[in-house]
PDB file of N, CA and C in Angstrom:
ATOM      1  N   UNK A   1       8.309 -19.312  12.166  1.00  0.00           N
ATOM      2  CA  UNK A   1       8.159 -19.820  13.512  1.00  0.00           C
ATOM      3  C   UNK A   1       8.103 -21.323  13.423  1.00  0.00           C
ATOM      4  N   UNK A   2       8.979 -21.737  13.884  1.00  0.00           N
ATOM      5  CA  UNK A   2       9.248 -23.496  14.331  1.00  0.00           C
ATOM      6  C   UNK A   2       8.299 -24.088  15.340  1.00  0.00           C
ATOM      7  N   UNK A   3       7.703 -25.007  15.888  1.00  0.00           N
ATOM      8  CA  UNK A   3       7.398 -25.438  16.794  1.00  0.00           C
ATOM      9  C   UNK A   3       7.823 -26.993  16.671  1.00  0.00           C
ATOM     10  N   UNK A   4       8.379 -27.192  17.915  1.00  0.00           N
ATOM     11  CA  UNK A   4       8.052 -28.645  17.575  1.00  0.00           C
ATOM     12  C   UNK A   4       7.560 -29.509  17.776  1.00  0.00           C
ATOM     13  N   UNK A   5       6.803 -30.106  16.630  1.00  0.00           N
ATOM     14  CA  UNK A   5       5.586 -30.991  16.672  1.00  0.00           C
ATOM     15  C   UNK A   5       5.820 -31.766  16.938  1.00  0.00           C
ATOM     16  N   UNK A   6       7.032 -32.112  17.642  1.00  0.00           N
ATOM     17  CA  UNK A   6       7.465 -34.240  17.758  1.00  0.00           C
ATOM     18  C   UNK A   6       6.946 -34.477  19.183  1.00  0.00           C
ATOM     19  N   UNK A   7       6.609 -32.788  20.004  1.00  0.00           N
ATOM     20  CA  UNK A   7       6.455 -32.854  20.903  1.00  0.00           C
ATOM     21  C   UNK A   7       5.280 -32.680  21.653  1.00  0.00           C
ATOM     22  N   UNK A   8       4.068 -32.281  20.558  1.00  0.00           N
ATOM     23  CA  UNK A   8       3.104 -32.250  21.115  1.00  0.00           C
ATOM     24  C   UNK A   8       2.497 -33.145  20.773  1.00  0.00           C
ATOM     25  N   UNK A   9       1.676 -33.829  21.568  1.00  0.00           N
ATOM     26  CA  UNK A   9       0.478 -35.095  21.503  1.00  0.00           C
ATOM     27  C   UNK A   9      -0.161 -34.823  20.568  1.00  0.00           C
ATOM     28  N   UNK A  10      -0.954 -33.977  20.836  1.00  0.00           N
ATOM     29  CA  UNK A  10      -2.006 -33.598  20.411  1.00  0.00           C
ATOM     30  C   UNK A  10      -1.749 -33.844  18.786  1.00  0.00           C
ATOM     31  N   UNK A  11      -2.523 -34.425  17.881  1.00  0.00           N
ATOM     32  CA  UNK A  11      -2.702 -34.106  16.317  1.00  0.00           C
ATOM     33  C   UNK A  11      -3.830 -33.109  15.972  1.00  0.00           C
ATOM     34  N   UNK A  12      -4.870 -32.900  16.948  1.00  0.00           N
ATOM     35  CA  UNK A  12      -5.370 -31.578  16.158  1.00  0.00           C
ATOM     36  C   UNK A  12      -4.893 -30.285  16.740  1.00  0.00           C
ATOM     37  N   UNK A  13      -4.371 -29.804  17.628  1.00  0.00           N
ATOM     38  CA  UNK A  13      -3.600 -29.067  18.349  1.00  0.00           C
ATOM     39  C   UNK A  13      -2.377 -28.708  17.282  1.00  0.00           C
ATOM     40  N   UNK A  14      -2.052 -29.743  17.094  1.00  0.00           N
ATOM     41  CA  UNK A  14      -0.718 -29.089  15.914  1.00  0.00           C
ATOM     42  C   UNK A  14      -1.328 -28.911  14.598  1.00  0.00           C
ATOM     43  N   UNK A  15      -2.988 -29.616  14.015  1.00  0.00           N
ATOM     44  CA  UNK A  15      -3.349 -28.991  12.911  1.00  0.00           C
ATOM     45  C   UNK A  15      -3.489 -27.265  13.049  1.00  0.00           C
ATOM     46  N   UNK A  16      -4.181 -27.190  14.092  1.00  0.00           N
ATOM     47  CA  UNK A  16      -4.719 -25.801  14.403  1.00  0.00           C
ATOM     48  C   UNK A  16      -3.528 -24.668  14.618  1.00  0.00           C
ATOM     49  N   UNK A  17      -2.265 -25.228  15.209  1.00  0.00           N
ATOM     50  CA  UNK A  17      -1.031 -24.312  15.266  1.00  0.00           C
ATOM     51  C   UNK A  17      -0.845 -24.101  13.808  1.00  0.00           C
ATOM     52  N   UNK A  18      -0.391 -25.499  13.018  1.00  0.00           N
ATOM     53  CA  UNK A  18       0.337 -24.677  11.129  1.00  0.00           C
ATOM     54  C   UNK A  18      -0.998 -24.536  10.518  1.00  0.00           C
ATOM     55  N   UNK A  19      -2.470 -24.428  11.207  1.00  0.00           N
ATOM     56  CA  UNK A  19      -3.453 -23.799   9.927  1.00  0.00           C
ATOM     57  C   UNK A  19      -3.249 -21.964  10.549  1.00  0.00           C
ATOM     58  N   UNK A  20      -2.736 -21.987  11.546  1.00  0.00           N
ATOM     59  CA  UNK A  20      -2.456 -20.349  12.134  1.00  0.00           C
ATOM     60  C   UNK A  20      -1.119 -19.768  11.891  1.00  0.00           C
ATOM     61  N   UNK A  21      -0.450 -20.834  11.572  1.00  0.00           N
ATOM     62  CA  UNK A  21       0.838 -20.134  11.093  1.00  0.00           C
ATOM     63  C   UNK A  21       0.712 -20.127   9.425  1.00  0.00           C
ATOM     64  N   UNK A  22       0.075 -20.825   8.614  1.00  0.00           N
ATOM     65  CA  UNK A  22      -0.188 -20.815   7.628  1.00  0.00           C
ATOM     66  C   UNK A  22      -0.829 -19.613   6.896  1.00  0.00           C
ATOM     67  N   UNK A  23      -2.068 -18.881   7.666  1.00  0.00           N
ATOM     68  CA  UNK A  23      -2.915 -17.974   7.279  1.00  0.00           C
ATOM     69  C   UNK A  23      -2.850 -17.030   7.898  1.00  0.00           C
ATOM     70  N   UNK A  24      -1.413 -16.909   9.283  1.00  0.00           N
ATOM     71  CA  UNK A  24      -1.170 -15.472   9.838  1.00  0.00           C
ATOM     72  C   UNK A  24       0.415 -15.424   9.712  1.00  0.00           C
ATOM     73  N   UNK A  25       1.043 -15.315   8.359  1.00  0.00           N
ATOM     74  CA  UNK A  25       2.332 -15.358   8.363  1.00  0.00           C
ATOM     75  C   UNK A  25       2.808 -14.219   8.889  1.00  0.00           C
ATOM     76  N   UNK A  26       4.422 -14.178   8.934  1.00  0.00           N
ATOM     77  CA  UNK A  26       5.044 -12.974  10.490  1.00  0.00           C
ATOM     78  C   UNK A  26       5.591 -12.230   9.253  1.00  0.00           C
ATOM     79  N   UNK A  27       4.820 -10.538   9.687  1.00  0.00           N
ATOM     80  CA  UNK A  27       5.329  -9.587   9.009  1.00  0.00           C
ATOM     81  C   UNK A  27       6.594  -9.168   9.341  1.00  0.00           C
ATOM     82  N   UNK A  28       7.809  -9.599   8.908  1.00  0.00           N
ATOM     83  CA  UNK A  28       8.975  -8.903   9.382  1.00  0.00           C
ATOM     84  C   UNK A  28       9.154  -7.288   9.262  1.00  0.00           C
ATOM     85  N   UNK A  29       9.015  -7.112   8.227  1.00  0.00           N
ATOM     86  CA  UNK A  29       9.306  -5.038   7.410  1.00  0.00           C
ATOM     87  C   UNK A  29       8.135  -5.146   7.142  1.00  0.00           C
ATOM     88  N   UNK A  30       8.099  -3.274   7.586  1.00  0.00           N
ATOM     89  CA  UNK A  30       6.732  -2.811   7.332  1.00  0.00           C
ATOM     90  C   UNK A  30       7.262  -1.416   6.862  1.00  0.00           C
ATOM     91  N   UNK A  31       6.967  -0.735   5.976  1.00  0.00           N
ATOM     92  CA  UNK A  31       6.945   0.635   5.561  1.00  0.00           C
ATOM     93  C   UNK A  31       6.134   1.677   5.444  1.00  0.00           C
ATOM     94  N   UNK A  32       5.955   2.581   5.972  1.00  0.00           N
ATOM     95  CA  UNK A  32       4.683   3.438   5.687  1.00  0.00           C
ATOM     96  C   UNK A  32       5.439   4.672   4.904  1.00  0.00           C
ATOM     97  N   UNK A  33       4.918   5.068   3.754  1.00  0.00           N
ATOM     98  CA  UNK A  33       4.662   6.230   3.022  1.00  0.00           C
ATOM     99  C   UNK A  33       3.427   6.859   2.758  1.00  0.00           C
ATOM    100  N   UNK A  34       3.929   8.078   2.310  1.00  0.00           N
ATOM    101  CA  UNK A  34       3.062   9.184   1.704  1.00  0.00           C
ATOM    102  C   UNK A  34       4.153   9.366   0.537  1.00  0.00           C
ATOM    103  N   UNK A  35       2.467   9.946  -0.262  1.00  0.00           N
ATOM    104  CA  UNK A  35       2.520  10.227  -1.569  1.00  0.00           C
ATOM    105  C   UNK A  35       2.109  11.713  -1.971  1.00  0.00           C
ATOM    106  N   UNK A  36       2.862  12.278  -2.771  1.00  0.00           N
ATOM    107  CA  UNK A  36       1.656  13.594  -3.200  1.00  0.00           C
ATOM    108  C   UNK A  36       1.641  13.331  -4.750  1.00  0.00           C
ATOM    109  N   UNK A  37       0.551  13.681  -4.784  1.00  0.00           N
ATOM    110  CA  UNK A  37       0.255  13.629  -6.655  1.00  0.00           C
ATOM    111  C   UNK A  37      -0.505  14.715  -7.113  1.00  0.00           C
ATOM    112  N   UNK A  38      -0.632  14.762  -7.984  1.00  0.00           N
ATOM    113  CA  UNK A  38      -0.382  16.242  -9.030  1.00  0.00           C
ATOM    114  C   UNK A  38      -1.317  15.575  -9.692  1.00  0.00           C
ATOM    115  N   UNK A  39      -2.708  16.189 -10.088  1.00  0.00           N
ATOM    116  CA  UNK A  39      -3.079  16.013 -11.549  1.00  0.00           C
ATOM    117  C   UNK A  39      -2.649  17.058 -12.396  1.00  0.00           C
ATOM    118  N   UNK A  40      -3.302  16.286 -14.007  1.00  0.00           N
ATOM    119  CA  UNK A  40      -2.632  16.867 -15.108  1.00  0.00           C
ATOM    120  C   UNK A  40      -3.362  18.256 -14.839  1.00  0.00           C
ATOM    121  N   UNK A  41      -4.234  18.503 -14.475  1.00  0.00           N
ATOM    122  CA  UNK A  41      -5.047  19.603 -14.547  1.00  0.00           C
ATOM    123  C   UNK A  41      -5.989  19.903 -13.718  1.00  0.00           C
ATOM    124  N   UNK A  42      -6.762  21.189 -13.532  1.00  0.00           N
ATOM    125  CA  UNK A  42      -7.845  21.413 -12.141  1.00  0.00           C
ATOM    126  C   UNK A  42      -8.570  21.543 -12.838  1.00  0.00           C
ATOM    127  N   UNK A  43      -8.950  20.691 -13.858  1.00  0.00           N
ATOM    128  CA  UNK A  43     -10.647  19.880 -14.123  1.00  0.00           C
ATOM    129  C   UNK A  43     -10.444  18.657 -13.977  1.00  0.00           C
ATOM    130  N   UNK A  44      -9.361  18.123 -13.621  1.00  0.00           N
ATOM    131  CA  UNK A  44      -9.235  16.495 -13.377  1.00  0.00           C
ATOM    132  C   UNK A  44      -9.699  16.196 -11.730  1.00  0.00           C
ATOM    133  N   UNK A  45     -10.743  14.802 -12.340  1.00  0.00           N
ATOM    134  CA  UNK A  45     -11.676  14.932 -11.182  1.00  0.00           C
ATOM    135  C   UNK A  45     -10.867  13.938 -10.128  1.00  0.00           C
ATOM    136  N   UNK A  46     -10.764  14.760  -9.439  1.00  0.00           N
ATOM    137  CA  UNK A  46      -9.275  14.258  -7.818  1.00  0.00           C
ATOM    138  C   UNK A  46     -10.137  12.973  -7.224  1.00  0.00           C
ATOM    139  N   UNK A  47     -11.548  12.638  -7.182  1.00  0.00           N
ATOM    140  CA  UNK A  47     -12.096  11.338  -6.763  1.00  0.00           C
ATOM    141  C   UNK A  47     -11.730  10.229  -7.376  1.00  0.00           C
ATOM    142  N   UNK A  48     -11.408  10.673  -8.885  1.00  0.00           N
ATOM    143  CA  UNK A  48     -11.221   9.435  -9.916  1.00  0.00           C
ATOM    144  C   UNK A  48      -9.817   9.632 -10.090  1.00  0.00           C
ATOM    145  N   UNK A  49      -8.779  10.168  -9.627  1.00  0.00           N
ATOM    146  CA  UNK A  49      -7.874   9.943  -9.387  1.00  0.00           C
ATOM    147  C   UNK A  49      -7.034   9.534  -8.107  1.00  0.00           C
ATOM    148  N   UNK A  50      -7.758   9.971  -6.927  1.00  0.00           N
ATOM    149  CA  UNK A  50      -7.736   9.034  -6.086  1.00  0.00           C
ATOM    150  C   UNK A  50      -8.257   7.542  -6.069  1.00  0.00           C
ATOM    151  N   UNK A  51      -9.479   7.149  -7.007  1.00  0.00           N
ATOM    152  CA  UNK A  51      -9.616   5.909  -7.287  1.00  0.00           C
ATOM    153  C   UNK A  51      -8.809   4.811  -7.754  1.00  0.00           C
ATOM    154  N   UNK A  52      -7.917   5.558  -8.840  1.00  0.00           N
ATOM    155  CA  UNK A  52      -7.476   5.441  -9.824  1.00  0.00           C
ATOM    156  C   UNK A  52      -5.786   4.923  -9.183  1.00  0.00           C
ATOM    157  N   UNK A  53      -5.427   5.642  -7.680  1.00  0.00           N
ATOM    158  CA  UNK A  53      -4.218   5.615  -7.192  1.00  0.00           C
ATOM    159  C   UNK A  53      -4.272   4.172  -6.773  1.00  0.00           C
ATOM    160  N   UNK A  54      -5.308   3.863  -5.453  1.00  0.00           N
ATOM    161  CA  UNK A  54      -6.235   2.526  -4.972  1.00  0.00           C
ATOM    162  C   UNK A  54      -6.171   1.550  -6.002  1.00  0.00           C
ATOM    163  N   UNK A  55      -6.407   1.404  -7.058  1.00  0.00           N
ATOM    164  CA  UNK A  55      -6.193   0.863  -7.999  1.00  0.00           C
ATOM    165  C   UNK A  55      -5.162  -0.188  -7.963  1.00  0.00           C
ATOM    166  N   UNK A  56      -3.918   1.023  -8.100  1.00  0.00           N
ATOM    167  CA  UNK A  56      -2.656  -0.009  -8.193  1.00  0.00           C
ATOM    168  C   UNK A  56      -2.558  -1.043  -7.354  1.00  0.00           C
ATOM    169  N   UNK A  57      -2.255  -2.114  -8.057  1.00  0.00           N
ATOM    170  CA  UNK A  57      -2.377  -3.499  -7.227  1.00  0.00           C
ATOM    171  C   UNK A  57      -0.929  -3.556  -6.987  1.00  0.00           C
ATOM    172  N   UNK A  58      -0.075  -3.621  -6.249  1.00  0.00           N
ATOM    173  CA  UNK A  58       1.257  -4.582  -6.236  1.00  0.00           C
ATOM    174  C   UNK A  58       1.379  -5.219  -4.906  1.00  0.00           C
ATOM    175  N   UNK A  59       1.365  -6.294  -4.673  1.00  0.00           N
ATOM    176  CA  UNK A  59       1.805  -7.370  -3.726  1.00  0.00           C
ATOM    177  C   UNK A  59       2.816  -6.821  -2.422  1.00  0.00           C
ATOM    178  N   UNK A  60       1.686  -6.524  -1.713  1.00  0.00           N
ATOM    179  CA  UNK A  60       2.426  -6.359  -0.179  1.00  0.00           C
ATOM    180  C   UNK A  60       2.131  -4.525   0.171  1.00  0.00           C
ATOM    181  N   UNK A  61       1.557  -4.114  -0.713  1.00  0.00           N
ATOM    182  CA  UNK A  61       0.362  -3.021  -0.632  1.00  0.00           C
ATOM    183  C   UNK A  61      -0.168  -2.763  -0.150  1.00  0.00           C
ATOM    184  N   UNK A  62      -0.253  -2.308   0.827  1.00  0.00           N
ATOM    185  CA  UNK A  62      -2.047  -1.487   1.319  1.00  0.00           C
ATOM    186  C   UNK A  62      -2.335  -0.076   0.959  1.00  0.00           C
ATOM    187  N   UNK A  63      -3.080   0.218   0.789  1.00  0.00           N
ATOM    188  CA  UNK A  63      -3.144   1.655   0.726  1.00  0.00           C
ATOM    189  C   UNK A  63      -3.889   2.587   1.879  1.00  0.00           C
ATOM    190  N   UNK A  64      -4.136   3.455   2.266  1.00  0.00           N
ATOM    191  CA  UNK A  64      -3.981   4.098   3.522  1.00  0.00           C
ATOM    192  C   UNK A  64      -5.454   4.968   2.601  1.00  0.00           C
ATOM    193  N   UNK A  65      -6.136   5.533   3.650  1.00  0.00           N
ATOM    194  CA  UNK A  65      -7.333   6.509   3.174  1.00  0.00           C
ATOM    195  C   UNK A  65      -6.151   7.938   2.260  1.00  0.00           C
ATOM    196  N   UNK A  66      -6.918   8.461   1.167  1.00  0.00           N
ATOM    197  CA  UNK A  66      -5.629   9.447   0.524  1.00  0.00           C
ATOM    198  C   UNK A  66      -7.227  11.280   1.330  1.00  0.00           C
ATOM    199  N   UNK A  67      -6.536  12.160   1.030  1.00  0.00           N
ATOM    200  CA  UNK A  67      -7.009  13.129   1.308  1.00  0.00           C
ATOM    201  C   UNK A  67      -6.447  14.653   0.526  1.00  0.00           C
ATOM    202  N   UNK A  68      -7.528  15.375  -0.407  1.00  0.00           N
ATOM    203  CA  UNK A  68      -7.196  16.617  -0.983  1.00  0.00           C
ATOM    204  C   UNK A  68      -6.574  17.689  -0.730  1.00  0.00           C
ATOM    205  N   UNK A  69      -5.612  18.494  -0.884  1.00  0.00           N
ATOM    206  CA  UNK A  69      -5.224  19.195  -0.185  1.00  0.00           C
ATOM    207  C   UNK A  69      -5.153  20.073  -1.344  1.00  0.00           C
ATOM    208  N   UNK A  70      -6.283  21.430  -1.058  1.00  0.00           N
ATOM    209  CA  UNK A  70      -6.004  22.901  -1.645  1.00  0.00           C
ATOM    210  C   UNK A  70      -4.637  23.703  -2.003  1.00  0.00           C
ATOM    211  N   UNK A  71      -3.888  23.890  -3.062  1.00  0.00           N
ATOM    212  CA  UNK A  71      -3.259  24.317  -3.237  1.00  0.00           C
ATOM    213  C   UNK A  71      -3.363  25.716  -3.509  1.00  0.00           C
ATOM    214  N   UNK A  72      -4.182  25.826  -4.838  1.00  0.00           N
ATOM    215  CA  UNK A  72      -4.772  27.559  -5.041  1.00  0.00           C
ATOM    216  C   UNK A  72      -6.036  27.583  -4.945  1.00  0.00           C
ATOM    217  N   UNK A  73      -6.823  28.474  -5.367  1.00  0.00           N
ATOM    218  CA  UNK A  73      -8.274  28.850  -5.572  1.00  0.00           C
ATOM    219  C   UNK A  73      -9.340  27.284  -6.394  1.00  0.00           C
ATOM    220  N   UNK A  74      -8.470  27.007  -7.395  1.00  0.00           N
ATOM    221  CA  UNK A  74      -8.833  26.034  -8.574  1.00  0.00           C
ATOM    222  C   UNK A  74      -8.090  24.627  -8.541  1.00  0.00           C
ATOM    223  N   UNK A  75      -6.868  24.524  -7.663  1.00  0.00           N
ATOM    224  CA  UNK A  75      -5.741  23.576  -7.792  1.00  0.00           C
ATOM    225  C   UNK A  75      -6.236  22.885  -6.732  1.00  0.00           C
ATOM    226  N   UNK A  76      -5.839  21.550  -6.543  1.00  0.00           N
ATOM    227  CA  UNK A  76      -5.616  20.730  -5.275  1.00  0.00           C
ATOM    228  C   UNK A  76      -4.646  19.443  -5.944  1.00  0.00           C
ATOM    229  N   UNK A  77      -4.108  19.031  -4.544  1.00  0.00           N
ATOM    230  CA  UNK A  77      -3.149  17.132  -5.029  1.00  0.00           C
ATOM    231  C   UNK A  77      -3.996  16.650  -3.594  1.00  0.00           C
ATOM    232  N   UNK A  78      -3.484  15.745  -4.124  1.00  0.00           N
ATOM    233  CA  UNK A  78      -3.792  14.306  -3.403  1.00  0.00           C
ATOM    234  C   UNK A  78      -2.556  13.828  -2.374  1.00  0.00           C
ATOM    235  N   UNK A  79      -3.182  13.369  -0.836  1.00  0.00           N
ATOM    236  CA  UNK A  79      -1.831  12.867  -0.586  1.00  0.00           C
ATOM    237  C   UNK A  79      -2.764  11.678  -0.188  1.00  0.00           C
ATOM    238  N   UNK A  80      -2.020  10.558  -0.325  1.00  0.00           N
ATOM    239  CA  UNK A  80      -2.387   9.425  -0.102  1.00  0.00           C
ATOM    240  C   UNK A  80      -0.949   8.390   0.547  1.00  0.00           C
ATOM    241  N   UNK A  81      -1.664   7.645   1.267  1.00  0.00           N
ATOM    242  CA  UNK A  81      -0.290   6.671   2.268  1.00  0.00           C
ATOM    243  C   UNK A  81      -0.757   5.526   1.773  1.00  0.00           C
ATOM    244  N   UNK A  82       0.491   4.519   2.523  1.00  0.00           N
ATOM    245  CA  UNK A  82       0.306   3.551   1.990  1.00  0.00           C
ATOM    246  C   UNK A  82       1.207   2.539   3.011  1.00  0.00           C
ATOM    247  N   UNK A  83       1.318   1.287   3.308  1.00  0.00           N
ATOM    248  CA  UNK A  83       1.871   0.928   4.060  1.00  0.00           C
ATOM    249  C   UNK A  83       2.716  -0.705   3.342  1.00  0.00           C
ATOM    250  N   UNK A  84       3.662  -0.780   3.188  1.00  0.00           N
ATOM    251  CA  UNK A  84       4.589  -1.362   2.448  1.00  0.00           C
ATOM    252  C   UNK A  84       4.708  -3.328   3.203  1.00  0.00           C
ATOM    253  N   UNK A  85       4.081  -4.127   2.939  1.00  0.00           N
ATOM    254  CA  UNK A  85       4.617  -5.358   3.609  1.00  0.00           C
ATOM    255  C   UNK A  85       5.576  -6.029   3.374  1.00  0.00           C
ATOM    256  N   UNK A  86       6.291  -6.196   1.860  1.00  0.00           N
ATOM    257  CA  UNK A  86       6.911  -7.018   1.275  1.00  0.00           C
ATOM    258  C   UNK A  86       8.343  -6.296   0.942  1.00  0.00           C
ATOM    259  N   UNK A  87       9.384  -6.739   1.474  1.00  0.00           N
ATOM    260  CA  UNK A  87      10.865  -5.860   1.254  1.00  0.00           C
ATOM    261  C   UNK A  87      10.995  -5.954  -0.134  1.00  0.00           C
ATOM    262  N   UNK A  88      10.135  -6.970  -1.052  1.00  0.00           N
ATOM    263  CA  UNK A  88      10.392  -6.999  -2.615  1.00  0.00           C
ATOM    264  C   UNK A  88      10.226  -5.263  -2.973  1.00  0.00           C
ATOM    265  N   UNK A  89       9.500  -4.682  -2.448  1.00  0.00           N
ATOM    266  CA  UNK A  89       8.619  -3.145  -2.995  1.00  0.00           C
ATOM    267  C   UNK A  89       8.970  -2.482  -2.538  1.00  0.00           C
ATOM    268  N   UNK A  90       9.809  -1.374  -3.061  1.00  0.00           N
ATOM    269  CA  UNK A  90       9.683  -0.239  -2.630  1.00  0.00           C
ATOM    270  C   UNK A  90       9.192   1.067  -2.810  1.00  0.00           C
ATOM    271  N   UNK A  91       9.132   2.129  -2.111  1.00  0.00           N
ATOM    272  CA  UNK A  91       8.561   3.248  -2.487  1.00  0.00           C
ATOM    273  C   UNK A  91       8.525   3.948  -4.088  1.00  0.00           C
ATOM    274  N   UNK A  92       9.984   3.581  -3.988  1.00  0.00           N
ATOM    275  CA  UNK A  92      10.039   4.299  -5.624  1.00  0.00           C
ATOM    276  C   UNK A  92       9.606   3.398  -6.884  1.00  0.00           C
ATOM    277  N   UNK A  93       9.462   2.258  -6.716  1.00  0.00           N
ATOM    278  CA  UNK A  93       8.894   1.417  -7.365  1.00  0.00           C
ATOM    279  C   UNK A  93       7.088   1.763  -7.721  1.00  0.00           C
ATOM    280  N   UNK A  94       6.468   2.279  -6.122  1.00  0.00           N
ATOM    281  CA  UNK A  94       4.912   2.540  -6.242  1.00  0.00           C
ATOM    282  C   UNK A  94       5.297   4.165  -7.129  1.00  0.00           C
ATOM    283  N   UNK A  95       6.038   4.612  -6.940  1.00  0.00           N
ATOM    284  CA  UNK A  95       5.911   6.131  -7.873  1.00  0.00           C
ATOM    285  C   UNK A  95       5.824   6.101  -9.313  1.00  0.00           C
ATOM    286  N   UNK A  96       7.001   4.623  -9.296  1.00  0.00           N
ATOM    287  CA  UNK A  96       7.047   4.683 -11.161  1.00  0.00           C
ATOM    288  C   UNK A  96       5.524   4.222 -11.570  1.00  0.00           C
ATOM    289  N   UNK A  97       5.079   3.565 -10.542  1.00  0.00           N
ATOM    290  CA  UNK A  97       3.519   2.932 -11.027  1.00  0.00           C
ATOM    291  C   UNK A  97       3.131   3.777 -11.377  1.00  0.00           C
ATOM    292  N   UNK A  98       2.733   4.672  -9.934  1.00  0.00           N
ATOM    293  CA  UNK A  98       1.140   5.881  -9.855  1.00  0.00           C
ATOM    294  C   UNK A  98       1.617   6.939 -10.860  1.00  0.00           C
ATOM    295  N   UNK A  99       3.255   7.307 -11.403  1.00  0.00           N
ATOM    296  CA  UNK A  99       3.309   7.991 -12.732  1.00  0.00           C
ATOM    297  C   UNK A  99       2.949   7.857 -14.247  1.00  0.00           C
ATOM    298  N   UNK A 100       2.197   6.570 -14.201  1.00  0.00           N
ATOM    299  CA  UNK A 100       2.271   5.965 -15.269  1.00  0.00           C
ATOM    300  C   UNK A 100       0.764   5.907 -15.879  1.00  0.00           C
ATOM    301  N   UNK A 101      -0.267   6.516 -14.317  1.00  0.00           N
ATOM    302  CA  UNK A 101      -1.353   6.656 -14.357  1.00  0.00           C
ATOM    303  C   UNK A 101      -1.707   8.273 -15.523  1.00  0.00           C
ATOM    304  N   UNK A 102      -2.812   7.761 -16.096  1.00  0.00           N
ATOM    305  CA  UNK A 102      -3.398   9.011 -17.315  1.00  0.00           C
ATOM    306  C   UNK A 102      -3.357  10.383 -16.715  1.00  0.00           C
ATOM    307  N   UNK A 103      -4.302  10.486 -15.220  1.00  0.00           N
ATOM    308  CA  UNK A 103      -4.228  11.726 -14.916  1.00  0.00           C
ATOM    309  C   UNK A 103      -3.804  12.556 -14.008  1.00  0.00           C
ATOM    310  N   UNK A 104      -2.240  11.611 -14.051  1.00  0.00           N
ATOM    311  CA  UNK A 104      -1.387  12.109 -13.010  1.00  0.00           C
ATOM    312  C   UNK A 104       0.055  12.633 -13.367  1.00  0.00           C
ATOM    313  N   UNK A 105      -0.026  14.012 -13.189  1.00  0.00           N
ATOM    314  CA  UNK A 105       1.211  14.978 -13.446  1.00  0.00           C
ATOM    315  C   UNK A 105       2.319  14.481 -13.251  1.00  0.00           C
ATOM    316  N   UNK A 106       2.904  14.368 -11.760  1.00  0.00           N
ATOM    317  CA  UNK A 106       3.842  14.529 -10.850  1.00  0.00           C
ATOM    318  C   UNK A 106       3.768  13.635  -9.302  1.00  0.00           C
ATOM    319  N   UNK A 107       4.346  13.213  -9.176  1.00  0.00           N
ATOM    320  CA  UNK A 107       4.179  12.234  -7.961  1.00  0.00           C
ATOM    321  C   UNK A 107       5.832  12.487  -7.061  1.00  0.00           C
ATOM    322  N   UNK A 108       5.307  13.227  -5.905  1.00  0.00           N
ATOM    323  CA  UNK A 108       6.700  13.162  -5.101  1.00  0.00           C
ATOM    324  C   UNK A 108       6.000  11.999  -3.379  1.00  0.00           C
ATOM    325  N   UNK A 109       7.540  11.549  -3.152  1.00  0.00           N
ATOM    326  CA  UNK A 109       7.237  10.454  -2.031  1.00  0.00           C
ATOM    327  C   UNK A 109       7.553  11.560  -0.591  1.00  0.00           C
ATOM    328  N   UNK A 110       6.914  11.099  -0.038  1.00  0.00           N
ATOM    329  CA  UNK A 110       7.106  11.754   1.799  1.00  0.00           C
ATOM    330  C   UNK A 110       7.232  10.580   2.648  1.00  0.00           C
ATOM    331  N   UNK A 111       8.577  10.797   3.337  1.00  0.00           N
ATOM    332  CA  UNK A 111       8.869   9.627   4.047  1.00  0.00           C
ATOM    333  C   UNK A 111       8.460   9.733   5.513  1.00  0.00           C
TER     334      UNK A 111
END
């Protein structure tokens, strides 16, 4: 966002415009996914692997609350969202991450 400053009087008026364009830059793309993940096993504790998902840091990230979902008697995955800011990242990029995690099986994306 341009403004032009040749035109406003004001000098703190235009500090206060680029300290707001400075510290509220314009989200162009936004992506939201879901995730499902698989632990290695149903003694793997799904809190610390949901921790463990949260974790992953990559730039332009958020992560979304994740939630258990019962599969059998003993089984459950994880689905967890996530909401994408930066066109650098994409979905399949966060999969190769969260696959790379110790106690995680299988990771499919839901668009």
């Amino acid at each position: 966002v341009k403004i032009e400053i040749e035109k406003l009087e004001d000098v703190e008026h235009v500090e206060i415009i680029e300290k707001e364009i400075h510290d509220n830059p314009i989200v162009l793309n936004k992506d939201t996914f879901k995730f499902e993940i698989k632990p290695w096993d149903n003694i793997s504790d799904t809190e610390e692997v949901l921790e463990a998902c949260k974790d992953v840091e990559l730039k332009g990230v958020v992560w979304d609350r994740g939630e258990m979902i019962p599969v059998s008697n003993s089984n459950s995955k994880l689905r967890i969202g996530c909401t994408i800011e930066d066109s650098d990242i994409d979905a399949e990029a966060i999969k190769m991450k969260l696959e790379t995690l110790e106690s995680v099986q299988d990771v499919i994306i839901i668009n």
